[in-house]
Protein backbone atom coordinates (compact mmCIF):
# COMPACT_ATOMS: atom_id res chain seq x y z
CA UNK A 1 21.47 -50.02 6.23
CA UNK A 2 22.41 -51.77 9.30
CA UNK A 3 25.00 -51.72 11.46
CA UNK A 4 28.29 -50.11 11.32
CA UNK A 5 31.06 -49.74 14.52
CA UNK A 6 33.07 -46.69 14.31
CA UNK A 7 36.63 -46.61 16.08
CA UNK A 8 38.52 -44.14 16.71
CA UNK A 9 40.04 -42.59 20.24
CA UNK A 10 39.64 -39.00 19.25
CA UNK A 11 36.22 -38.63 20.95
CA UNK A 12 34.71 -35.80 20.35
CA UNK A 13 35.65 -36.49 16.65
CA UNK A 14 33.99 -39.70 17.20
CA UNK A 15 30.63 -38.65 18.48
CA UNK A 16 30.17 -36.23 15.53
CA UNK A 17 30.67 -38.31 13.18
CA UNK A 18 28.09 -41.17 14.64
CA UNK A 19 25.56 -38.23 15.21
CA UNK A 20 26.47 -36.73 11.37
CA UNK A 21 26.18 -40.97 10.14
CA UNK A 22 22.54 -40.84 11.77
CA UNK A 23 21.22 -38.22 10.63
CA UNK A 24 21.61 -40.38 7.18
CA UNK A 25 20.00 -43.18 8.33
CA UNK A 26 23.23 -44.83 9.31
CA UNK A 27 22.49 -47.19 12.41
CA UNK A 28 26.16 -46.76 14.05
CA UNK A 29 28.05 -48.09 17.57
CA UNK A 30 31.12 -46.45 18.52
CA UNK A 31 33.62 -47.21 20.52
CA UNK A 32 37.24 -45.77 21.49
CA UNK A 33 39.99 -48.70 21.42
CA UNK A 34 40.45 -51.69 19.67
CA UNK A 35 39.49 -53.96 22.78
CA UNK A 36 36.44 -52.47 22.87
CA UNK A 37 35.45 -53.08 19.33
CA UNK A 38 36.70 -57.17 19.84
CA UNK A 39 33.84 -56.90 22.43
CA UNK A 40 31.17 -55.64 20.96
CA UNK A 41 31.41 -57.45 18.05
CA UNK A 42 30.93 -60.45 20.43
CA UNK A 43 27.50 -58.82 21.52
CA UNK A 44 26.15 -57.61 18.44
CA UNK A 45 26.22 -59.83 15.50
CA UNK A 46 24.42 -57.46 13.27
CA UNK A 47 27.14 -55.36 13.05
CA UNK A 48 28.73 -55.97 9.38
CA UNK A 49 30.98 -52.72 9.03
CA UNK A 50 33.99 -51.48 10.76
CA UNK A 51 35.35 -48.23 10.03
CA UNK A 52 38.30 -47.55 12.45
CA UNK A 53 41.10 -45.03 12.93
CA UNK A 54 44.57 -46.01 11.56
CA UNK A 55 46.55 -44.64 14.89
CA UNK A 56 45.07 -45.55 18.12
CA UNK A 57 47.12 -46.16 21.50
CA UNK A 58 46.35 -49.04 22.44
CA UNK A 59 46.06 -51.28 19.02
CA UNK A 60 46.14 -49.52 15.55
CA UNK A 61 43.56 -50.30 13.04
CA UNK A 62 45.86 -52.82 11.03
CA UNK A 63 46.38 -55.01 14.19
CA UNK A 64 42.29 -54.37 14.86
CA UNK A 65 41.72 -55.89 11.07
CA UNK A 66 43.48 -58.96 12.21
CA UNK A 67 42.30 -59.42 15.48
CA UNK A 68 38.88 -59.28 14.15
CA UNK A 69 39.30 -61.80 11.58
CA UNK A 70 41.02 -64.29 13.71
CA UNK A 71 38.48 -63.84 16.53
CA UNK A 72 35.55 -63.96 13.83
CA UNK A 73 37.02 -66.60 10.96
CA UNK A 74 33.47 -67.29 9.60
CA UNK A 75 32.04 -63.35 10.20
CA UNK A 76 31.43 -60.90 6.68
CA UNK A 77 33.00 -57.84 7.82
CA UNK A 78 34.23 -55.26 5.51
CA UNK A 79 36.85 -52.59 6.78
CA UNK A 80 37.49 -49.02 6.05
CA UNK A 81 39.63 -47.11 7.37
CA UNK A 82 40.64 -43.43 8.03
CA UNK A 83 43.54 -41.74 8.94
CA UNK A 84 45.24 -38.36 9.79
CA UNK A 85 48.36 -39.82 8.38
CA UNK A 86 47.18 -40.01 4.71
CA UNK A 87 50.73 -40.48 3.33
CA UNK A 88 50.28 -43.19 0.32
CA UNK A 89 52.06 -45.45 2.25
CA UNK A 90 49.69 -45.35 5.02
CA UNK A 91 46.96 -45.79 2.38
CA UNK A 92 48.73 -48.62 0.65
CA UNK A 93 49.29 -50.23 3.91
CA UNK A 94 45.59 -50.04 5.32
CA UNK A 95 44.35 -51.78 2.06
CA UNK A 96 46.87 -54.07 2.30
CA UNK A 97 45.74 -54.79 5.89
CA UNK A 98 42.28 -55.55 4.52
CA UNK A 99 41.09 -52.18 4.79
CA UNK A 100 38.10 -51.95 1.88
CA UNK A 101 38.90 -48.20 1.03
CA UNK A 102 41.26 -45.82 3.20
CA UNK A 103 40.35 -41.91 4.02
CA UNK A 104 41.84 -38.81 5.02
CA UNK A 105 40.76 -36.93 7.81
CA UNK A 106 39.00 -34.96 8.36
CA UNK A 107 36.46 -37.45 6.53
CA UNK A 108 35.19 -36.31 3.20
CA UNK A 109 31.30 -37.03 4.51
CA UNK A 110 30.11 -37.57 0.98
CA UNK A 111 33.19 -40.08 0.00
CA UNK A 112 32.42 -42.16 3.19
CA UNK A 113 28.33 -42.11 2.70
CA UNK A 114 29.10 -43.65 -0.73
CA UNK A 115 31.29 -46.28 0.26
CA UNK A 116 29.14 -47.27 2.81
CA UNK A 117 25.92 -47.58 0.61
CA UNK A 118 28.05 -49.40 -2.11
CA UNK A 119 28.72 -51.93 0.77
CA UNK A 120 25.74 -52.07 1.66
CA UNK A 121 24.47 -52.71 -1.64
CA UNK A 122 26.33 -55.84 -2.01
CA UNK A 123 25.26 -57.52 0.97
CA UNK A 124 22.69 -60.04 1.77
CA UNK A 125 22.41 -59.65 4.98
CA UNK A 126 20.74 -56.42 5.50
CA UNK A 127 24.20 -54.63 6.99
């Protein structure tokens, strides 16, 4: 698989998860706001795989869908998101962002591994 960018602002959360993705062969960057995703996205094209956090302080994972795909117009990137907020509407709202598939956390590891290797499958780029 290549490479997937993990957002979220809940740190320590964050660096598990990266740590749990490798240990499946799951090359992953993480960062912990929005602005910081934009930006590394500039400097690493490979990356073809955003799964962010619905509620961040400084831009929430909707407004991060659309930054990214105004800032990257021409760029395959697939989006999944997760949330602590896993009302329906939430969900319904994060797909209708452009969010691929939506989770509650805490993650369901297994649930996310899959929908990561069924985007992965589909690609022909390697990501």
């Amino acid at each position: 698989m290549g490479r997937l960018l993990v957002v979220d602002d809940e740190l320590d959360y964050l660096e598990e998860l990266v740590e749990a993705l490798g240990f499946r062969g799951v090359s992953a960057i993480s960062v912990g706001r929005g602005a910081e995703a934009i930006a590394t996205l500039r400097r690493e094209p490979s990356i073809g795989i955003i799964l962010t956090d619905m509620r961040m302080p400084d831009m929430d994972g909707i407004t991060l869908i659309k930054a990214v795909q105004d800032a990257f117009p021409g760029r395959k990137i697939d989006f999944l998101m997760m949330t602590g907020h896993a009302a329906p509407r939430d969900m319904a709202q994060a797909r209708a962002g452009g969010a691929v598939r939506c989770f509650a956390k805490p993650l369901a590891f297994e649930d996310l591994c899959a929908a990561l290797a069924e985007l992965d499958g589909g690609r022909d780029d390697g990501v």
